[in-house]
Protein backbone atom coordinates (compact mmCIF):
# COMPACT_ATOMS: atom_id res chain seq x y z
CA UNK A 1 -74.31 16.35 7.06
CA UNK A 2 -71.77 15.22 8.73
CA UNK A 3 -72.13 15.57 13.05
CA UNK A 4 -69.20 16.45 15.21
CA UNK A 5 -70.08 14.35 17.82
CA UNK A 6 -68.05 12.32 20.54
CA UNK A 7 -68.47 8.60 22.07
CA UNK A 8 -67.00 8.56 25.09
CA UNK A 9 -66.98 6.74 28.55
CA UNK A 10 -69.37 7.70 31.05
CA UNK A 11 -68.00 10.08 34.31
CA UNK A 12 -70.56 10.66 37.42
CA UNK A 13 -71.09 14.36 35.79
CA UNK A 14 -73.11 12.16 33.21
CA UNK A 15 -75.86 10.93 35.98
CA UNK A 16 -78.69 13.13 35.29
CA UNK A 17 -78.18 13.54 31.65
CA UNK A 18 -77.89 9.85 31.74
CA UNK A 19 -81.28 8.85 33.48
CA UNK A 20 -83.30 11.40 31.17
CA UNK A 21 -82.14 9.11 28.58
CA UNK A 22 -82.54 6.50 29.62
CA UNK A 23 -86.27 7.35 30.12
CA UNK A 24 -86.43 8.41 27.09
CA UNK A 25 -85.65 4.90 26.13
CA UNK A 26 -88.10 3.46 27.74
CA UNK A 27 -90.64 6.26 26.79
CA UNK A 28 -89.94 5.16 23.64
CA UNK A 29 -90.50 1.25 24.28
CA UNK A 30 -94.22 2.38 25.45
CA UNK A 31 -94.93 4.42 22.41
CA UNK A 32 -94.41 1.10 20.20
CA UNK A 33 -95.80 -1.39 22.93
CA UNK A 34 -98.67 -2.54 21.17
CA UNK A 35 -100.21 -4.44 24.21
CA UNK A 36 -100.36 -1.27 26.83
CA UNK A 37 -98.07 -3.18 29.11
CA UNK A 38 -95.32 -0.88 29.54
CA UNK A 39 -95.33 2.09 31.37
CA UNK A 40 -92.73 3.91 33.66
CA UNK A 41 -93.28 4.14 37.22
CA UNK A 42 -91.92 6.81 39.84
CA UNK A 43 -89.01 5.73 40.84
CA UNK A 44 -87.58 3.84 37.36
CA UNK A 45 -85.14 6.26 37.14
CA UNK A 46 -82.93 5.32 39.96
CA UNK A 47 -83.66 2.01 39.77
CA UNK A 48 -82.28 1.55 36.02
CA UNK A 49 -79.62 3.77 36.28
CA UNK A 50 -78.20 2.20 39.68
CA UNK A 51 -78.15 -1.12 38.23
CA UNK A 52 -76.13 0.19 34.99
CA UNK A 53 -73.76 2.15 37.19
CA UNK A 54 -73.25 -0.87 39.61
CA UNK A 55 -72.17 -2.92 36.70
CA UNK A 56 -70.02 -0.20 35.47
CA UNK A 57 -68.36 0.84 38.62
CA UNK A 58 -67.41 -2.90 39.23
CA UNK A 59 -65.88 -3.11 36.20
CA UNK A 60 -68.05 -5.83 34.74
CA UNK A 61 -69.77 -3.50 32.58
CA UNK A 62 -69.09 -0.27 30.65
CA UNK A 63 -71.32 2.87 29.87
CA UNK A 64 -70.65 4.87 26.80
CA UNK A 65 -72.18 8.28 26.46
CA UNK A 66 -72.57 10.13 22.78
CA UNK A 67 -72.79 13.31 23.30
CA UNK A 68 -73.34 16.62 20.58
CA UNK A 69 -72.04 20.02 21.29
CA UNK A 70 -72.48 19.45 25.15
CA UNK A 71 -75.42 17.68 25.23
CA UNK A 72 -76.12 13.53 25.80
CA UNK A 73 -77.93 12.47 22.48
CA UNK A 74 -77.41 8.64 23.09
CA UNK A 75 -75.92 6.00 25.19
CA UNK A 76 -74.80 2.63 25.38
CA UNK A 77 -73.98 -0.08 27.77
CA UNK A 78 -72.91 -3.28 27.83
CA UNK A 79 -71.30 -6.23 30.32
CA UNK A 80 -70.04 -9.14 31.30
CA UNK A 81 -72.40 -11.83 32.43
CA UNK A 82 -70.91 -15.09 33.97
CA UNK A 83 -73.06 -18.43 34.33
CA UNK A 84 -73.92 -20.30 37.73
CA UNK A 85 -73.26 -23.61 38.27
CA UNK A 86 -76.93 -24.96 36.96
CA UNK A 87 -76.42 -23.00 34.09
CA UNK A 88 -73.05 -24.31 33.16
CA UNK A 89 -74.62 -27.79 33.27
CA UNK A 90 -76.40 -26.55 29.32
CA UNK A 91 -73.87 -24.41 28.10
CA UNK A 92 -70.13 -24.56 26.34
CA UNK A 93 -68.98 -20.86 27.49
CA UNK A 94 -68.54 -19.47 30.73
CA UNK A 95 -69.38 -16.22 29.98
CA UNK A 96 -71.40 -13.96 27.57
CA UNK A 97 -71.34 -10.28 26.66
CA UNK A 98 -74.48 -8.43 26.98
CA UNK A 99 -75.79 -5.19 25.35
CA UNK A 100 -78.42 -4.03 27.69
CA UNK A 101 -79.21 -0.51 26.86
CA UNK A 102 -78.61 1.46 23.37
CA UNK A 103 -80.43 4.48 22.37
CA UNK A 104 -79.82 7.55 20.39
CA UNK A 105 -82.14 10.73 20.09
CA UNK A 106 -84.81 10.02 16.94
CA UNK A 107 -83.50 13.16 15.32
CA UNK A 108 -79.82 12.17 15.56
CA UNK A 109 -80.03 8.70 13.98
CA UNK A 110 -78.73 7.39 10.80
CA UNK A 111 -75.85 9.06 10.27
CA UNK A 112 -73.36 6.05 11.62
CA UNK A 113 -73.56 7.20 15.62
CA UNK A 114 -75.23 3.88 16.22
CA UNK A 115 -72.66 1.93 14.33
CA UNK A 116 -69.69 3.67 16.11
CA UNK A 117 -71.39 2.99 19.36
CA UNK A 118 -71.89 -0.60 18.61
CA UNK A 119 -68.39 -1.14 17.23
CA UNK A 120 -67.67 0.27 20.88
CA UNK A 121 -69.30 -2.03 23.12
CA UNK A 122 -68.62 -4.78 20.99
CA UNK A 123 -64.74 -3.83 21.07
CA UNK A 124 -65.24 -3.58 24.63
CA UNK A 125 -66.64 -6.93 25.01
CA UNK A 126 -63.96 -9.15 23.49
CA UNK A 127 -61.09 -7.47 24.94
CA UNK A 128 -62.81 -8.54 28.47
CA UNK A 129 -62.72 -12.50 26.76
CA UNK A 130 -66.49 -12.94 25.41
CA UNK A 131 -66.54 -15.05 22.44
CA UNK A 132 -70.51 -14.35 22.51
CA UNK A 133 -72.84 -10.98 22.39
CA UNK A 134 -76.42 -11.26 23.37
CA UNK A 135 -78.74 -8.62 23.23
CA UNK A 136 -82.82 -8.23 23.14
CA UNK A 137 -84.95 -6.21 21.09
CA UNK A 138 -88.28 -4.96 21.52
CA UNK A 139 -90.61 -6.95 18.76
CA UNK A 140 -91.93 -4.02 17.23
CA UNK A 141 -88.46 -2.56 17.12
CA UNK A 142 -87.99 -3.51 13.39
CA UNK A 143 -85.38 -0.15 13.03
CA UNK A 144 -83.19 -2.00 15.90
CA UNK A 145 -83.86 -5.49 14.48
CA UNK A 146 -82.50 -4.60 11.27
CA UNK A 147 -79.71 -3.37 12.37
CA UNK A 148 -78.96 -5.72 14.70
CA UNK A 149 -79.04 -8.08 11.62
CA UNK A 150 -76.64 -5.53 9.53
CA UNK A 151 -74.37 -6.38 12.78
CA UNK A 152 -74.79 -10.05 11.47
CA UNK A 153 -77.01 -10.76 15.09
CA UNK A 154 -79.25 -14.01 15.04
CA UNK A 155 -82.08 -14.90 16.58
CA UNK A 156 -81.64 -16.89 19.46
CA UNK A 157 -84.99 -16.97 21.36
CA UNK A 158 -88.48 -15.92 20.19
CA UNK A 159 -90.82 -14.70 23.59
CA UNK A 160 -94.25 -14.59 22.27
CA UNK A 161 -97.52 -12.76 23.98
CA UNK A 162 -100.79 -13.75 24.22
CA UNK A 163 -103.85 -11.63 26.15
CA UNK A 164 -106.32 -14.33 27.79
């Protein structure tokens, strides 16, 4: 079955529908954290989606909304991040892109919406110059981590946990 749907830049009408996904993001980080360190606090809300939008509205980052016979089913963002000084010391690029947030509804997935959206961000990121995409995964994300490989992603860095 093929979906109508439509990946499109995000407009301040998209706030609200925005935030309840992105909770439902992070809901869905704390369902799979295996260590009962997640949760979501009053107030995450506002504080995630002001620090997408202030990326977005400065033009270092872009938001991309999917959305399904008038209704947000997934998101995407993505931006620019530049190096400081002691970090250019270590490193060959100036900047990197960075995929910070990507989540579609459980029942709309595979059936390409995540691919498109990708293909999006990633478009979005060279034309702005980055020769680099970095992204994180959650470790027991092993949907996301395979297709982050598909995407022909590496791993980079390995953060480990350890309860003492």
């Amino acid at each position: 079955m093929s979906l109508d749907y439509k990946i499109r830049e995000y407009i301040q009408e998209d706030r609200e529908a925005l935030k309840e996904i992105l909770l439902k993001n992070q809901d869905f980080h704390i369902n799979m954290d295996f260590t009962g360190l997640r949760e979501r606090k009053n107030g995450y809300g506002e504080v995630i989606i002001k620090k997408q939008l202030e990326r977005h509205i400065s033009g270092k980052g872009k938001i991309y909304i999917v959305e399904y016979k008038n209704e947000v089913i997934g998101c995407g963002s993505c931006y620019v991040k530049t190096y400081n000084d002691q970090e250019l010391l270590e490193l060959r690029i100036e900047k990197i892109g960075k995929i910070s947030k990507f989540f579609i509804k459980k029942i709309y997935r595979n059936q390409g919406i995540g691919s498109e959206l990708m293909d999006k961000m990633e478009d979005w990121l060279k034309q702005k110059g980055c020769k680099f995409i970095l992204l994180s995964v959650f470790g027991p994300n092993k949907r996301a981590f395979n297709m982050y490989k598909k995407y022909r992603y590496k791993v980079f860095f390995r953060e480990m946990i350890k309860a003492i």
